[in-house]
C-alpha atoms as a PDB file:
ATOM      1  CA  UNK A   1     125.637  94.418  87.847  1.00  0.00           C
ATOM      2  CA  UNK A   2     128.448  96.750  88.134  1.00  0.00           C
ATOM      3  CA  UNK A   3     129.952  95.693  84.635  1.00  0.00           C
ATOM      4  CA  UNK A   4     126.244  95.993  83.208  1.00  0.00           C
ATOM      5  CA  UNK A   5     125.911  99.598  85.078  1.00  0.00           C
ATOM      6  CA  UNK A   6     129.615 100.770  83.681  1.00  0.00           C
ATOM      7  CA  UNK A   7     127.885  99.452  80.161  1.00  0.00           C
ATOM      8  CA  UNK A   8     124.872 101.213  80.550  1.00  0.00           C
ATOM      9  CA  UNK A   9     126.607 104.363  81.319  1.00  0.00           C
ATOM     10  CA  UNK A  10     129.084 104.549  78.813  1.00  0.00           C
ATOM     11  CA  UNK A  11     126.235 103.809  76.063  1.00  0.00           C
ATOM     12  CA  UNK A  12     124.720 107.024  77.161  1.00  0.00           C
ATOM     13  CA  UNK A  13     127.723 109.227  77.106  1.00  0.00           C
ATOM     14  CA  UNK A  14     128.990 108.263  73.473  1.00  0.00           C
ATOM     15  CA  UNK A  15     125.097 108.922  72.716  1.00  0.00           C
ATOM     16  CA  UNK A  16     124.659 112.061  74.543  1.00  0.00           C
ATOM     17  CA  UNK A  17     127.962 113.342  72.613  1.00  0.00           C
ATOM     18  CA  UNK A  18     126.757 112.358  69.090  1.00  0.00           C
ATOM     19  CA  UNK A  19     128.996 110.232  68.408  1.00  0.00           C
ATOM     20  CA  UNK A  20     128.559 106.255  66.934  1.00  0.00           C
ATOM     21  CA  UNK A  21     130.648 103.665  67.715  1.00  0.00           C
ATOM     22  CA  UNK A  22     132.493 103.761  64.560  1.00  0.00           C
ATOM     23  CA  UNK A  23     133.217 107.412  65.067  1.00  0.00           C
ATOM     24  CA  UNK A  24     134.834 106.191  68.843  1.00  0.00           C
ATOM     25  CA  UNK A  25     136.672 103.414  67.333  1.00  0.00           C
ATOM     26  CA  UNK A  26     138.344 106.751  64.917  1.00  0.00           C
ATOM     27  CA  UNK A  27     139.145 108.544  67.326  1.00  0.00           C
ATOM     28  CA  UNK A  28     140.704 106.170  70.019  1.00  0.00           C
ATOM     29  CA  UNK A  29     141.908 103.251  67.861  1.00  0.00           C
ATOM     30  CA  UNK A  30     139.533 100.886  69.843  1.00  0.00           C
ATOM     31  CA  UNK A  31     138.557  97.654  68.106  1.00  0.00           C
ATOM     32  CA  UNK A  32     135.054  98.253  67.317  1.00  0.00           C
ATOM     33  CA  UNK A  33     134.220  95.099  68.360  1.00  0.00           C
ATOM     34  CA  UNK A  34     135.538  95.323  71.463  1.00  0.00           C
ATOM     35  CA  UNK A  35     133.413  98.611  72.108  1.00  0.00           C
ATOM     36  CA  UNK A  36     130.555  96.800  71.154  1.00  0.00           C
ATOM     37  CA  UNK A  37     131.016  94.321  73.739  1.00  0.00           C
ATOM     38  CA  UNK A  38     132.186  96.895  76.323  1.00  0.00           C
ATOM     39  CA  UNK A  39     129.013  98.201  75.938  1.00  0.00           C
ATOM     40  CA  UNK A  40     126.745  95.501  76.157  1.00  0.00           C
ATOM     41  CA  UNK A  41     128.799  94.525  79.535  1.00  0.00           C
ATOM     42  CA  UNK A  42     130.578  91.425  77.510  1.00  0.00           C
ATOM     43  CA  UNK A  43     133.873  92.360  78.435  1.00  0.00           C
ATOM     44  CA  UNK A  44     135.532  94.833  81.139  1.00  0.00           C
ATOM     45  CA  UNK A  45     137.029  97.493  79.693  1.00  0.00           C
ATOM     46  CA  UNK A  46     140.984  98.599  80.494  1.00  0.00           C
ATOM     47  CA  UNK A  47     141.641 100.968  82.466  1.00  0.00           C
ATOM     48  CA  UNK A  48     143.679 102.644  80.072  1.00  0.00           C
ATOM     49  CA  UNK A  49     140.594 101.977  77.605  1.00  0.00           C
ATOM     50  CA  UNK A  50     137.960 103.492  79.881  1.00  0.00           C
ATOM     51  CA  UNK A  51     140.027 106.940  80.186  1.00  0.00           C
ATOM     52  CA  UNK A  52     140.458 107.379  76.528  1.00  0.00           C
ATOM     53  CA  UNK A  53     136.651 106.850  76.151  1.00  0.00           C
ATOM     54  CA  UNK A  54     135.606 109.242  79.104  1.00  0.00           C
ATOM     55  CA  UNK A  55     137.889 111.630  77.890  1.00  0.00           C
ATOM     56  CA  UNK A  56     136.503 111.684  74.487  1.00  0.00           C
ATOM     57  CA  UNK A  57     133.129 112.135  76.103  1.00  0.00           C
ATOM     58  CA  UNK A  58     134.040 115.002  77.902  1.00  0.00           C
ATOM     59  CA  UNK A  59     133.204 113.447  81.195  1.00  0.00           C
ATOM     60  CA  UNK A  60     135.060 114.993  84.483  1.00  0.00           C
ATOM     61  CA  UNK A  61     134.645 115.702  88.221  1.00  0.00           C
ATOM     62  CA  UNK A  62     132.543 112.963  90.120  1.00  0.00           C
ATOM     63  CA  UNK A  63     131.617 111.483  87.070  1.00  0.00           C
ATOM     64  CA  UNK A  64     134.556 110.572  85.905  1.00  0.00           C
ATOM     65  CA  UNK A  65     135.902 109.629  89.697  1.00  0.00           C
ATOM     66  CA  UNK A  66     132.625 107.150  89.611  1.00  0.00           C
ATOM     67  CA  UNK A  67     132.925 105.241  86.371  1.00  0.00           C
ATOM     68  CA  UNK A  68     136.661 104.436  87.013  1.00  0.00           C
ATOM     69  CA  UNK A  69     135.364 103.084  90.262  1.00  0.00           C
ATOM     70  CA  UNK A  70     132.760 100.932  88.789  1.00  0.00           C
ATOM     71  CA  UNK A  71     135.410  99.619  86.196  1.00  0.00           C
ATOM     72  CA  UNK A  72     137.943  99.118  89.320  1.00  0.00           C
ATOM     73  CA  UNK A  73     134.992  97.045  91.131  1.00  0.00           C
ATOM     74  CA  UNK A  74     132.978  95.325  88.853  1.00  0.00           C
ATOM     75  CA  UNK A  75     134.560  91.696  89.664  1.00  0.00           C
ATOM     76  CA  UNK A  76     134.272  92.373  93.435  1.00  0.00           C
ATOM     77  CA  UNK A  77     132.146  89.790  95.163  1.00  0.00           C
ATOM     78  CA  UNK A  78     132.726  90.903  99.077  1.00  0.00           C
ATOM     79  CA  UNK A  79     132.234  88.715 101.420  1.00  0.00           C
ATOM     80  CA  UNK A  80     131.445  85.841  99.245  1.00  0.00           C
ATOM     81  CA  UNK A  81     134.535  85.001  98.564  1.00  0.00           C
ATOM     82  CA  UNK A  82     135.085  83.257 101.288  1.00  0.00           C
ATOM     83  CA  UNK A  83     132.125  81.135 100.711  1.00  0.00           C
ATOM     84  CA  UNK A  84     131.881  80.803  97.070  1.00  0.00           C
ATOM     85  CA  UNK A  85     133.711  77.342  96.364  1.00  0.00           C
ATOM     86  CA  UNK A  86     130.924  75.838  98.503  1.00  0.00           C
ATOM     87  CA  UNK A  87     128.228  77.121  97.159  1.00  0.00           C
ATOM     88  CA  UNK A  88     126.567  76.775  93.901  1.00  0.00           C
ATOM     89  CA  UNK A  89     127.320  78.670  91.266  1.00  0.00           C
ATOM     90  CA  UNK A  90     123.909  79.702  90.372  1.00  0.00           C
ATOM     91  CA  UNK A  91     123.226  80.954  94.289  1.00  0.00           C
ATOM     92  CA  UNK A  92     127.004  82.471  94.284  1.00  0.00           C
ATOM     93  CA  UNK A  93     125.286  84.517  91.043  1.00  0.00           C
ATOM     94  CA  UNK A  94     121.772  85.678  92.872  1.00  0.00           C
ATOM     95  CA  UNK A  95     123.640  86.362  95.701  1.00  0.00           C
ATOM     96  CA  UNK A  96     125.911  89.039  93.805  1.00  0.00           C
ATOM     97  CA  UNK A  97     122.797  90.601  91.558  1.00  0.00           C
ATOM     98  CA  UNK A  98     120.786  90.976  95.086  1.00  0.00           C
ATOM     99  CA  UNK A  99     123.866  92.678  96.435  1.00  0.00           C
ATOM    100  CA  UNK A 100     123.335  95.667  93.665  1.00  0.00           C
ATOM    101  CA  UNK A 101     119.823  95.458  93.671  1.00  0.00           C
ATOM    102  CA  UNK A 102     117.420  98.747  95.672  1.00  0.00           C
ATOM    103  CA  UNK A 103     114.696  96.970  96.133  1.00  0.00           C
ATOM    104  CA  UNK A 104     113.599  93.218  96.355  1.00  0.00           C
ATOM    105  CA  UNK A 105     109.863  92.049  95.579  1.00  0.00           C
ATOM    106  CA  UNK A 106     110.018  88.158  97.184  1.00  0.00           C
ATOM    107  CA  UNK A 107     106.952  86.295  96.366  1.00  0.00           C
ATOM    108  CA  UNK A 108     106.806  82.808  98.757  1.00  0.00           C
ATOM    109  CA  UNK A 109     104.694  80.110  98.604  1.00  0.00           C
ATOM    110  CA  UNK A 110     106.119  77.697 101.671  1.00  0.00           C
ATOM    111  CA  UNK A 111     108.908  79.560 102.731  1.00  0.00           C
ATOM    112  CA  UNK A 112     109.572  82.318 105.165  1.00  0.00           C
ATOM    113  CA  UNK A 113     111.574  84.675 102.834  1.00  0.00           C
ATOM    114  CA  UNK A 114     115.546  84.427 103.124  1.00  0.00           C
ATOM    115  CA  UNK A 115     116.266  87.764 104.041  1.00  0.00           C
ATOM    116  CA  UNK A 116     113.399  87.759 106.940  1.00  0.00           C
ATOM    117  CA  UNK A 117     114.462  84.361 108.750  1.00  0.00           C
ATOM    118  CA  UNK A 118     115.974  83.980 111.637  1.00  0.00           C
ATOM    119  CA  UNK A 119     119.032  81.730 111.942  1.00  0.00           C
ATOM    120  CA  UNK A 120     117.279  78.871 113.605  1.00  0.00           C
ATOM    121  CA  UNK A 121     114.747  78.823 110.844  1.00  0.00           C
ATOM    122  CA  UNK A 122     117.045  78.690 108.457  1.00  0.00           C
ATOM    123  CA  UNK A 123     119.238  75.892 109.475  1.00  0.00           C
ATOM    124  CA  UNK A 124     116.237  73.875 109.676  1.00  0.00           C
ATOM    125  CA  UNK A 125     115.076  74.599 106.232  1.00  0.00           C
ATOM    126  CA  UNK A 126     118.534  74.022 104.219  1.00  0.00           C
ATOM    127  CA  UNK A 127     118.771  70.484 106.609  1.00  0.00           C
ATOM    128  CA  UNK A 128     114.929  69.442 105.735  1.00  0.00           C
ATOM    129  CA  UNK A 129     115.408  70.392 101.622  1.00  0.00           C
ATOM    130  CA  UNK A 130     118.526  68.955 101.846  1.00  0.00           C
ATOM    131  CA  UNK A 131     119.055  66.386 103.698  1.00  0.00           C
ATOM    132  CA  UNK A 132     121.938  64.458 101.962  1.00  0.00           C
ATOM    133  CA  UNK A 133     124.523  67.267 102.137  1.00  0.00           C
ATOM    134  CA  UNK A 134     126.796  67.531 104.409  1.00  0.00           C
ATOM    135  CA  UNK A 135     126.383  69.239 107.286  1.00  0.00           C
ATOM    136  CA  UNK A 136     129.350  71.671 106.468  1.00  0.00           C
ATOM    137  CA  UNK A 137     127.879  72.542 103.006  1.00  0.00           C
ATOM    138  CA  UNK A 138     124.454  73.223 105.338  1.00  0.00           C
ATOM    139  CA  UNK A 139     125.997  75.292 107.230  1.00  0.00           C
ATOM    140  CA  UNK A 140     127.765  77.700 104.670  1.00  0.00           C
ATOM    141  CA  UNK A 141     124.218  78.220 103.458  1.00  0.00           C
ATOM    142  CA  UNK A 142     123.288  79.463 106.706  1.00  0.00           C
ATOM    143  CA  UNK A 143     125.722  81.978 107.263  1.00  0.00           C
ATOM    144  CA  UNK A 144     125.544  83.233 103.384  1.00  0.00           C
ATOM    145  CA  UNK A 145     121.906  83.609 104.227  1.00  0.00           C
ATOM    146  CA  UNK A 146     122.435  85.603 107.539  1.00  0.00           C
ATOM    147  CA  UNK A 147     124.927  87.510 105.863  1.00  0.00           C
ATOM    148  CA  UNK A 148     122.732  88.480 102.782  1.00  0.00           C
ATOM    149  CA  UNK A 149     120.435  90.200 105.272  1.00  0.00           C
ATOM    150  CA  UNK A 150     122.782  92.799 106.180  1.00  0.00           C
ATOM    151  CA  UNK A 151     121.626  94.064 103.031  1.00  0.00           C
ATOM    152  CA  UNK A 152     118.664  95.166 104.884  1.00  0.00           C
ATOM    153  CA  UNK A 153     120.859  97.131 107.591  1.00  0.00           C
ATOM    154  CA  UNK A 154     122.528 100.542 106.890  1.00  0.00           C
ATOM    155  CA  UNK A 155     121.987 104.062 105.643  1.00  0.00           C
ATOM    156  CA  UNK A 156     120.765 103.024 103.068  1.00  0.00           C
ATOM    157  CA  UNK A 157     118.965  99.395 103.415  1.00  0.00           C
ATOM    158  CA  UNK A 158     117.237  97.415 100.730  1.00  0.00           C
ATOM    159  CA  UNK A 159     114.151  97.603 100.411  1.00  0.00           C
ATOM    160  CA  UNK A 160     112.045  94.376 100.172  1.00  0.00           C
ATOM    161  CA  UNK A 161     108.469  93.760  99.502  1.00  0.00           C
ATOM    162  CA  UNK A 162     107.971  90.432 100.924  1.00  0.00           C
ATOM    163  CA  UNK A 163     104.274  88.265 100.076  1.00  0.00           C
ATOM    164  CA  UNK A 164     103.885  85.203 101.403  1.00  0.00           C
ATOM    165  CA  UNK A 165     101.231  82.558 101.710  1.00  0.00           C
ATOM    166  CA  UNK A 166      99.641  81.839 104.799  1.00  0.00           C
ATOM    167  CA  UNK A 167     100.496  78.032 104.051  1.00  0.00           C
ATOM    168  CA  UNK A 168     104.098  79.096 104.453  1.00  0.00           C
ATOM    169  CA  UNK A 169     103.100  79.939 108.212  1.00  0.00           C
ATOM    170  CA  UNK A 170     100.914  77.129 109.124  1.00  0.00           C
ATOM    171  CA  UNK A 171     103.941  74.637 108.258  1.00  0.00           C
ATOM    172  CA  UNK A 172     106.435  74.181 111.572  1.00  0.00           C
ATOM    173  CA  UNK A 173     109.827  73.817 110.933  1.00  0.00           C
ATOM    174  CA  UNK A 174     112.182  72.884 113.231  1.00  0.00           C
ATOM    175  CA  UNK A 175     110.244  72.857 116.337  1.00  0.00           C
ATOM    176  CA  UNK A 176     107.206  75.440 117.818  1.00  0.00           C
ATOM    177  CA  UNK A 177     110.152  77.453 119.890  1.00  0.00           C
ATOM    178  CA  UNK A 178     111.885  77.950 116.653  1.00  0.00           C
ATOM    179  CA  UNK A 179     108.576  78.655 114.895  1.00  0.00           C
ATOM    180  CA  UNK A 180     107.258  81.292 117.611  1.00  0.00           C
ATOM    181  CA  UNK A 181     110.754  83.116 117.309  1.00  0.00           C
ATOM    182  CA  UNK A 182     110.375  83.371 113.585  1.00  0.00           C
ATOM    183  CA  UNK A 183     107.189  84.922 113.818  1.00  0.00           C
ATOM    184  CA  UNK A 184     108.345  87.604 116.728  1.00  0.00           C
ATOM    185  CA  UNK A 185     111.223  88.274 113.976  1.00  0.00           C
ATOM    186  CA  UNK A 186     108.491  88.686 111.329  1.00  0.00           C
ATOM    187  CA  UNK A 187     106.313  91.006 113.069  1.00  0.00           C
ATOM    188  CA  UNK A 188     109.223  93.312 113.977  1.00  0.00           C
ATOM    189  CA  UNK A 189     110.820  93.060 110.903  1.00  0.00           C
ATOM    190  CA  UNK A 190     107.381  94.503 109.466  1.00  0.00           C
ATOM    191  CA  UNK A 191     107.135  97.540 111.245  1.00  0.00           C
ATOM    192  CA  UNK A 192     110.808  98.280 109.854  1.00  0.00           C
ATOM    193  CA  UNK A 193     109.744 101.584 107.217  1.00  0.00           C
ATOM    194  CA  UNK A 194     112.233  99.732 104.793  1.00  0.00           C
ATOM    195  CA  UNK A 195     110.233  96.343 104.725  1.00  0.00           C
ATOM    196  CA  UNK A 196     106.722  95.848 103.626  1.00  0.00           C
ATOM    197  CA  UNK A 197     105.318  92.308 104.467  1.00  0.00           C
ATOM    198  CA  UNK A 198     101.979  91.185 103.011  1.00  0.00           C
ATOM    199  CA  UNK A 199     100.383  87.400 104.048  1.00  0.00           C
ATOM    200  CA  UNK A 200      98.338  86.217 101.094  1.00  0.00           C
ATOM    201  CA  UNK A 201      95.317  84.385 103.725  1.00  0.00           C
ATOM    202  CA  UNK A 202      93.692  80.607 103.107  1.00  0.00           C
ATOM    203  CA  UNK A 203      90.330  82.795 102.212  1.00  0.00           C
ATOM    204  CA  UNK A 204      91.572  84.185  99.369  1.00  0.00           C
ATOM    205  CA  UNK A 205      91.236  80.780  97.612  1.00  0.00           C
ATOM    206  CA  UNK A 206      93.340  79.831  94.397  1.00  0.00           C
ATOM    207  CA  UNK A 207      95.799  83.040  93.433  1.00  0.00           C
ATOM    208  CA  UNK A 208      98.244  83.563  90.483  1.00  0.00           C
ATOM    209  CA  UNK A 209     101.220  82.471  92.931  1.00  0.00           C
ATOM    210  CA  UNK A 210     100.357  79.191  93.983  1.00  0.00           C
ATOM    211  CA  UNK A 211     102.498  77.600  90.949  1.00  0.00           C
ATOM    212  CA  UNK A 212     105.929  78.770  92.839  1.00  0.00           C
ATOM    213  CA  UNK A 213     108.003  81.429  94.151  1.00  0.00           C
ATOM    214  CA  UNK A 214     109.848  83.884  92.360  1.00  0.00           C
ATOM    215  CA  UNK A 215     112.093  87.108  93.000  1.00  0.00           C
ATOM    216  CA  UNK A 216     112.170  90.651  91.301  1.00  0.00           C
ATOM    217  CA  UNK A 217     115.089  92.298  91.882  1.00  0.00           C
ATOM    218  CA  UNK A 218     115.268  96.154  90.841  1.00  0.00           C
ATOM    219  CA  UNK A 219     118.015  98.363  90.147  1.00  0.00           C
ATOM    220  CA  UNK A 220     118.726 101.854  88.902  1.00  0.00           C
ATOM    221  CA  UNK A 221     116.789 103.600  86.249  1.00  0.00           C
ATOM    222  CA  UNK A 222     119.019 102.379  83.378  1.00  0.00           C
ATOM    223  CA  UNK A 223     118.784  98.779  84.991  1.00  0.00           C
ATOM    224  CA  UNK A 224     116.547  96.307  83.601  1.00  0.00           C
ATOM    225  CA  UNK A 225     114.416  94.257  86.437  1.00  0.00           C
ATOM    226  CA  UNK A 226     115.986  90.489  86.980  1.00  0.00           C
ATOM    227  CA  UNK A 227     113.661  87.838  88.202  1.00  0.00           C
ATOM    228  CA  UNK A 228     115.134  84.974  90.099  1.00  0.00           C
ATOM    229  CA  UNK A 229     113.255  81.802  90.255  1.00  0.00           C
ATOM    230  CA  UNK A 230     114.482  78.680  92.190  1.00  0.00           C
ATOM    231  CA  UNK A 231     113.218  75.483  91.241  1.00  0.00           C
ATOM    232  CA  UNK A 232     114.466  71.812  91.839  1.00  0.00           C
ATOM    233  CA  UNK A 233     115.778  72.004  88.219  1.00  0.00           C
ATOM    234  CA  UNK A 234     118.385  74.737  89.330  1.00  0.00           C
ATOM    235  CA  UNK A 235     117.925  78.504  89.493  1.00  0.00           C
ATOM    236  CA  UNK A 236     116.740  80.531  86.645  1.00  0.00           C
ATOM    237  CA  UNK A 237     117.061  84.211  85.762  1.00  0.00           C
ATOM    238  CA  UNK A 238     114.578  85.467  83.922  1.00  0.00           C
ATOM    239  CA  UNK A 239     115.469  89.182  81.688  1.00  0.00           C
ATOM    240  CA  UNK A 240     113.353  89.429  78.739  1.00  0.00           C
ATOM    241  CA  UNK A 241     111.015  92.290  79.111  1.00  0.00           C
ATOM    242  CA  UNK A 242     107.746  90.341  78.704  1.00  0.00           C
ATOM    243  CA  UNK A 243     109.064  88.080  81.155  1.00  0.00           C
ATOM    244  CA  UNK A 244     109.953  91.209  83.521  1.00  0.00           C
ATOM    245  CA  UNK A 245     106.643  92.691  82.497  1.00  0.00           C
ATOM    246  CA  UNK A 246     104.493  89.551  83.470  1.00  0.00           C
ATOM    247  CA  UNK A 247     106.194  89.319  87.059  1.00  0.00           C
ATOM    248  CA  UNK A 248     105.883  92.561  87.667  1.00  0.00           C
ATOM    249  CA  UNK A 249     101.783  92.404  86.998  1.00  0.00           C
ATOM    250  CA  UNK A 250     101.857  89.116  89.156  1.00  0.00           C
ATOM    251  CA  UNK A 251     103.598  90.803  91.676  1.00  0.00           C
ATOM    252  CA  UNK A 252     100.454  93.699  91.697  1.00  0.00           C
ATOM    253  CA  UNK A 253      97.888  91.165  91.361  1.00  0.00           C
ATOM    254  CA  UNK A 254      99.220  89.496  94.549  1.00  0.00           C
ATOM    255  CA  UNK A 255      99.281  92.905  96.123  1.00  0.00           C
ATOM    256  CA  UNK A 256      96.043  93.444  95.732  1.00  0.00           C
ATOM    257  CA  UNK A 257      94.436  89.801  97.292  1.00  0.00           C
ATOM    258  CA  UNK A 258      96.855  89.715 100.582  1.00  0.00           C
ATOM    259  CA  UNK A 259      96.161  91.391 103.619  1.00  0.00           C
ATOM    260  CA  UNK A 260      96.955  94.876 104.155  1.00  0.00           C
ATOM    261  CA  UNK A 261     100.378  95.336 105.778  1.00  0.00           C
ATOM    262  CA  UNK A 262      98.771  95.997 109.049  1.00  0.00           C
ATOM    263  CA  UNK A 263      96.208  93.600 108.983  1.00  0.00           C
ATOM    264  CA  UNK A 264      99.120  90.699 107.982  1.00  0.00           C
ATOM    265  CA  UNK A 265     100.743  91.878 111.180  1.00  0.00           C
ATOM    266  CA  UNK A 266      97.710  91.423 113.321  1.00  0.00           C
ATOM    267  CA  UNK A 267      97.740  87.644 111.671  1.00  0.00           C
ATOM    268  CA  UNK A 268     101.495  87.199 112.843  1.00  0.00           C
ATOM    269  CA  UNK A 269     100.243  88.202 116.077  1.00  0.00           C
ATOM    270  CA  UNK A 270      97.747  85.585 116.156  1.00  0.00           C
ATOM    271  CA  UNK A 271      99.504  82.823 114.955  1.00  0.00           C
ATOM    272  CA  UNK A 272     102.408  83.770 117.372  1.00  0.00           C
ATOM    273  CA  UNK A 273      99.951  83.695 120.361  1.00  0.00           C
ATOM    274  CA  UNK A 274      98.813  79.870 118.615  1.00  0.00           C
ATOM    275  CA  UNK A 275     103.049  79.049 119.560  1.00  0.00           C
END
């Protein structure tokens, strides 16, 4: 996301300055092809490469100060490097678009959502959908999952919508002690003015979201929407606009049919007193 934000941005500058790309391959001696893929985030630009372009632009100050950062950190993966040769490559990926995301829309069918479980939850989830792994590849899940909801922490946290079917609720995993905990996590985490969590309830009947979960991750301005789907087939990202335009309408339709934020908490009250 960094590489496609540095993209983004220099796109605009040449633009704003009137210039085309053959006029900036002129005037720095850049290969024209490599400023087309420099600007459609195919390749990182040199540093030496990014100056001549900025300067050409006319950009300075902060500006300037903030693109050579981007171009300086736009392989960084953080803490993931630590776990990354044990984890898929796929998850490795969503893990490092979620990181630059603002805001998360997290549509579950069965699950608690990732970023609201607790730790005993999710150990007993990664062990029950997969149960042939080893127990060390189970357990790097874990703490790549508790560590992707420090996201969530911060001055400035991201911000997740989180919808989930009542079905996912009704379903005990791990044990009731590990199921009553989860819910005390969920009703606290909902009162959080970062987090909005809606329960879609067994009265609303049949719903667009019943076929599977799904993610919509959002970014800056410039920053198309990515949607994340994981399936038993492997993870898919989804970044065509109709596709981002049909997700986003499912994600308002679903909205609309779950409980209001405050009556979903009154639910996770009830089922908690049920544990």
């Amino acid at each position: 996301m960094r590489l496609r934000r540095l993209a983004s941005e220099l796109r605009r500058l040449r633009q704003a300055a009137g210039l085309s790309q053959e006029d900036v391959a002129e005037k720095t001696k850049v290969n024209i092809v490599t400023l087309y893929r420099i600007e459609t985030a195919q390749a990182k630009p040199q540093l030496r490469t990014l100056i001549a372009l900025l300067d050409i632009y006319g950009v300075t100050g902060d500006t300037h100060a903030d693109l050579l950062s981007l171009q300086k950190e736009a392989k960084q993966r953080g803490w993931l490097n630590d776990l990354e040769a044990n984890l898929l490559g796929q998850y490795s990926a969503y893990i490092g678009l979620e990181s630059e995301a603002r805001q998360a829309i997290n549509y579950e069918s069965l699950f608690v959502p990732g970023l609201l479980q607790t730790e005993d939850y999710a150990r007993a989830v990664i062990r029950g959908v997969r149960p042939t792994a080893p127990d060390d590849e189970n357990e790097n899940r874990v703490t790549a999952r508790m560590q992707r909801q420090l996201l969530l922490e911060g001055d400035k946290p991201l911000r997740l919508w989180a919808i989930l079917d009542q079905a996912a609720l009704c379903r005990e995993v791990g044990s009731d002690a590990v199921m009553r905990d989860q819910l005390t996590h969920l009703i606290q985490q909902a009162q959080r003015p970062h987090i909005t969590v809606q329960i879609i309830p067994f009265s609303a009947g049949a719903h667009p979201g019943m076929p599977g979960s799904f993610i919509v991750l959002k970014f800056g301005p410039d920053d198309p929407d990515v949607i994340h789907i994981d399936s038993m087939a492997g993870d898919l990202f989804l970044e065509k606009e109709t596709d981002i335009r049909r997700y986003n309408q499912m994600c308002e339709h679903l909205r609309a049919i779950a409980l209001s934020p405050a009556d979903t908490v009154a639910l996770l009250t009830s089922l908690h007193r049920d544990h």
